[in-house]
Protein backbone atom coordinates (compact mmCIF):
# COMPACT_ATOMS: atom_id res chain seq x y z
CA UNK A 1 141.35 111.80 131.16
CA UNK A 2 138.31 112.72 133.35
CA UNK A 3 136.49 114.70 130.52
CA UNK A 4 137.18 111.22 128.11
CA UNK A 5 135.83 109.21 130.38
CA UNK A 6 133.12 111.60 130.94
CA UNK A 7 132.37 111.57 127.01
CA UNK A 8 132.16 108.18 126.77
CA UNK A 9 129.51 107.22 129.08
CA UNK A 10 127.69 109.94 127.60
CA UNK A 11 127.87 108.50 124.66
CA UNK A 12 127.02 104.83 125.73
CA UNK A 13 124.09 106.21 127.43
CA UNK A 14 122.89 108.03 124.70
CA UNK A 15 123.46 104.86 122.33
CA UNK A 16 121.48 102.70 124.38
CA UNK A 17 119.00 105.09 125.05
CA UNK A 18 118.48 105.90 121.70
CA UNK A 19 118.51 102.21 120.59
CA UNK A 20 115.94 101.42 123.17
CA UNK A 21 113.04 103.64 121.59
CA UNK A 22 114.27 102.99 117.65
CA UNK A 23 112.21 100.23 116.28
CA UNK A 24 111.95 98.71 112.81
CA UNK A 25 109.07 99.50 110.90
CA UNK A 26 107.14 96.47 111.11
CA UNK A 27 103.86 96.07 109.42
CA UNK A 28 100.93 93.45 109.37
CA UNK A 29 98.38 93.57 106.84
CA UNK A 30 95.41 91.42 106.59
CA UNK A 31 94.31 90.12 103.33
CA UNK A 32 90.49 91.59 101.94
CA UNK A 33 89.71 87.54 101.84
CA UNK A 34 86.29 88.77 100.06
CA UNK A 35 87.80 90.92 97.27
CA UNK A 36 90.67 88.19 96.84
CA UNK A 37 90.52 85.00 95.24
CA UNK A 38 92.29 81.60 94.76
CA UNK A 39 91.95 79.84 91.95
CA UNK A 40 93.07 75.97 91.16
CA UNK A 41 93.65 73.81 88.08
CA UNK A 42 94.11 69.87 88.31
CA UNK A 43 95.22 67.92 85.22
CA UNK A 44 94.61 64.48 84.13
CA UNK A 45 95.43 62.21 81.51
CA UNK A 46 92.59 63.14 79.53
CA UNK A 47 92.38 67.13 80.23
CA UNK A 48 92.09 68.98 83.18
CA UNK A 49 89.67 71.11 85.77
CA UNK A 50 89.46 74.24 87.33
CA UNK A 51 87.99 75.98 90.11
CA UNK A 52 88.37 78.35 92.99
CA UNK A 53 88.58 77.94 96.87
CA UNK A 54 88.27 80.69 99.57
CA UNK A 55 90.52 82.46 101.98
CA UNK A 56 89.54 82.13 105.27
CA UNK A 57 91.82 84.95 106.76
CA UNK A 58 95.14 85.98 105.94
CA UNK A 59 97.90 88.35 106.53
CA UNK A 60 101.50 89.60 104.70
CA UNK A 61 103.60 91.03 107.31
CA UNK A 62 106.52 93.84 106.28
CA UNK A 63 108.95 95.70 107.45
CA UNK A 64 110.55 98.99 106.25
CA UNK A 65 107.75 98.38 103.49
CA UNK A 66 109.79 95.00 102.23
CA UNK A 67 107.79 91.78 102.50
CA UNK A 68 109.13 89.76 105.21
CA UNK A 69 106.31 87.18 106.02
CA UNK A 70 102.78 85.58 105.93
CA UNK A 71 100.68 83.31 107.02
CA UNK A 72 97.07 82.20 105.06
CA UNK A 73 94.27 80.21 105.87
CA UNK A 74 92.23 78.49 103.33
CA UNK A 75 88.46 77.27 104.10
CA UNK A 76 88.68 73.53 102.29
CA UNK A 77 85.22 73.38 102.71
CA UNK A 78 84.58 76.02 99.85
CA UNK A 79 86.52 74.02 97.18
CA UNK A 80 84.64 73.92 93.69
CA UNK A 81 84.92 73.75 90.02
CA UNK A 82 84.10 76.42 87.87
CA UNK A 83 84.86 74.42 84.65
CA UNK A 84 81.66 72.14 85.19
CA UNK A 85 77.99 73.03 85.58
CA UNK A 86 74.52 70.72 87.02
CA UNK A 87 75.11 67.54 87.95
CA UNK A 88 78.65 66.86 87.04
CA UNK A 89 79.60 69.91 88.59
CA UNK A 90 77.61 69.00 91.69
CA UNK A 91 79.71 65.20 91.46
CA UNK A 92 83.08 66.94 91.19
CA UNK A 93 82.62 68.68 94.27
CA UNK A 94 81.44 66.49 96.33
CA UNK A 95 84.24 63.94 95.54
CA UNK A 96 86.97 66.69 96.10
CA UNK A 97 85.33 67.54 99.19
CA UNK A 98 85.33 63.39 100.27
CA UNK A 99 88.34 61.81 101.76
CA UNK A 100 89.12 60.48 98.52
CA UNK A 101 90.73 63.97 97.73
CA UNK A 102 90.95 66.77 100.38
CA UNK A 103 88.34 65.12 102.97
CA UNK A 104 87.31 68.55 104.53
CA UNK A 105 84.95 66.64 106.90
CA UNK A 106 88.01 65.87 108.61
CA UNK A 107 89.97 68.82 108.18
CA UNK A 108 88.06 71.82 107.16
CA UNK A 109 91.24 74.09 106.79
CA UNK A 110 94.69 74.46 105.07
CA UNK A 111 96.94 76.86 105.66
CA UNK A 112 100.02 78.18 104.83
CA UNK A 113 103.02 80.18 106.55
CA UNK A 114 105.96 81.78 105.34
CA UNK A 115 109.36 80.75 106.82
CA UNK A 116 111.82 83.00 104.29
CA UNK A 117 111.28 85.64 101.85
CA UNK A 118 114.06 87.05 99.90
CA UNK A 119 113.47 89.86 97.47
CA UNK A 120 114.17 88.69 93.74
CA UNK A 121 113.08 92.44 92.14
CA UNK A 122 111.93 95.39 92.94
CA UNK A 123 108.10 93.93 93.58
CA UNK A 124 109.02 90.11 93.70
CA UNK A 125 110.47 87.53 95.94
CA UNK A 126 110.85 83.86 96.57
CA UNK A 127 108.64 82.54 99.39
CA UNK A 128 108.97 79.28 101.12
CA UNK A 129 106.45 78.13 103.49
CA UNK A 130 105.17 75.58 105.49
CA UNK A 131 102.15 74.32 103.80
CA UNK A 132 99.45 72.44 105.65
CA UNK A 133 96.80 69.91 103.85
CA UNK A 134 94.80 67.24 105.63
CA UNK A 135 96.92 67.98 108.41
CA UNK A 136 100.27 66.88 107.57
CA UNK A 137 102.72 69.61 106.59
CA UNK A 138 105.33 69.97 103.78
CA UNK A 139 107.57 72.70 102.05
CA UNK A 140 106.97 74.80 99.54
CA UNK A 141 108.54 77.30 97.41
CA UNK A 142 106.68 79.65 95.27
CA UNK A 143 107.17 83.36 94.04
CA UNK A 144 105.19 86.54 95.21
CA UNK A 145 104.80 90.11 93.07
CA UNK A 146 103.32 92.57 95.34
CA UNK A 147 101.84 96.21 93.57
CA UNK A 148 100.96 98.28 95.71
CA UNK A 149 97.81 96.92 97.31
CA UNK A 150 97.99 93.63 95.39
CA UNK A 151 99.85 90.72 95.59
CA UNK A 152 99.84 87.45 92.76
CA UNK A 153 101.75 84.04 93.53
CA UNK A 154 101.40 80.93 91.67
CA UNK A 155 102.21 77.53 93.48
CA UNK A 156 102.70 73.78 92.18
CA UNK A 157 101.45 71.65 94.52
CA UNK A 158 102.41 67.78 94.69
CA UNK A 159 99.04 66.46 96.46
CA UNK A 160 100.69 62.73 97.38
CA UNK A 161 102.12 64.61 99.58
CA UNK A 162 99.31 65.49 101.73
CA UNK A 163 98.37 61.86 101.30
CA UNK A 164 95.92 62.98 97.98
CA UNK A 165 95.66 59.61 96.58
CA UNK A 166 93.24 59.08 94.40
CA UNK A 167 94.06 58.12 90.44
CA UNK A 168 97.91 58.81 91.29
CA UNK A 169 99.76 56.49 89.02
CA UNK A 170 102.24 56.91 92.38
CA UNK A 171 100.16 54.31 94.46
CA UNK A 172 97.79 52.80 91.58
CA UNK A 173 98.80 50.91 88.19
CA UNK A 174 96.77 50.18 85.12
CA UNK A 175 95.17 53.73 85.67
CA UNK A 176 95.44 54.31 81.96
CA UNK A 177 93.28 56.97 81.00
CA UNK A 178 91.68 57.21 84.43
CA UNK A 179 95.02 58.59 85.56
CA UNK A 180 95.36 62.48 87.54
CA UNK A 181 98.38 63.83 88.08
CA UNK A 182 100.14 64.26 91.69
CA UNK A 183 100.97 67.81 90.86
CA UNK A 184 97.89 71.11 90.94
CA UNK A 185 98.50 74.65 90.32
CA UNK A 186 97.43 77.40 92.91
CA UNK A 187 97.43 81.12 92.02
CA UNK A 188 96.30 83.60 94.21
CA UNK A 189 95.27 87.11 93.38
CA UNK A 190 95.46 88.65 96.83
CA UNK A 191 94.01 92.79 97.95
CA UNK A 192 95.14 94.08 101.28
């Protein structure tokens, strides 16, 4: 009885002793924001434009080399369109840049954060995040493929939602051909 006794505290101290110094393999890296890029694509009755917008800093965090979160910040102040050139170009950006769009006088940033992951292959999963625009926050679900050193996701974004008014047939009628739609697509080609 004295040896069992014996054998299991040895055993409980051994457990806890060896389940104080095991750790899971957790892992942040930080996005290259220079060799990544962002690119977006707003449509409109009559056609659509394009452009790209930095990444401020960002970081996918994993552990036991499975994604398991992430958090991005986005510099609003580098929005432009890439479909456009001289003075139209120069118009476009400026009036994305106003508060009629993403007023980045206001709020220079967006960002985004990961709240679940779940792997959906062997590189992909389904993200949802907390995305921030002119400071009100929202939902978002979106899928990730990560290769090796690379990552893509492409996001739908409904911009009334981030109070992104303008030519939403939403909040204005009789738009007619003026009309934009509420919804923009994000993808992000991502190095880390």
């Amino acid at each position: 009885m004295k040896n069992t006794i014996k054998n299991l505290i040895i055993i409980a101290v051994v457990s806890v002793f060896t389940a104080s110094f095991t750790t899971i393999d957790k892992e942040k890296k930080e996005v290259k924001t220079a060799e990544s890029q962002v690119v977006w694509k707003g449509y409109k009755v009559t056609g659509s434009h394009e452009g790209t917008i930095a990444i401020k800093s960002g970081a996918f965090i994993f552990e036991d080399g499975k994604l398991t979160g992430g958090e991005f910040v986005i510099d609003m102040t580098t929005i432009n369109s890439t479909d456009l050139q001289g003075e139209y170009k120069g118009k476009l950006d400026g009036h994305l840049k106003s508060d009629d769009f993403f007023g980045v006088e206001n709020h220079p940033t967006a960002s985004l954060v990961f709240t679940e992951v779940t792997a959906s292959g062997k590189n992909s999963y389904n993200v949802t995040g907390d995305l921030t625009i002119k400071g009100k926050t929202n939902p978002v679900s979106f899928a990730v493929s990560i290769y090796g050193n690379k990552a893509t996701a492409t996001m739908k974004v409904d911009r009334t939602k981030y109070d992104v008014r303008y030519g939403s047939t939403s909040f204005f009628d009789n738009l007619k051909d003026k009309a934009i739609y509420d919804e923009f697509d994000l993808v992000a080609d991502l190095e880390f």
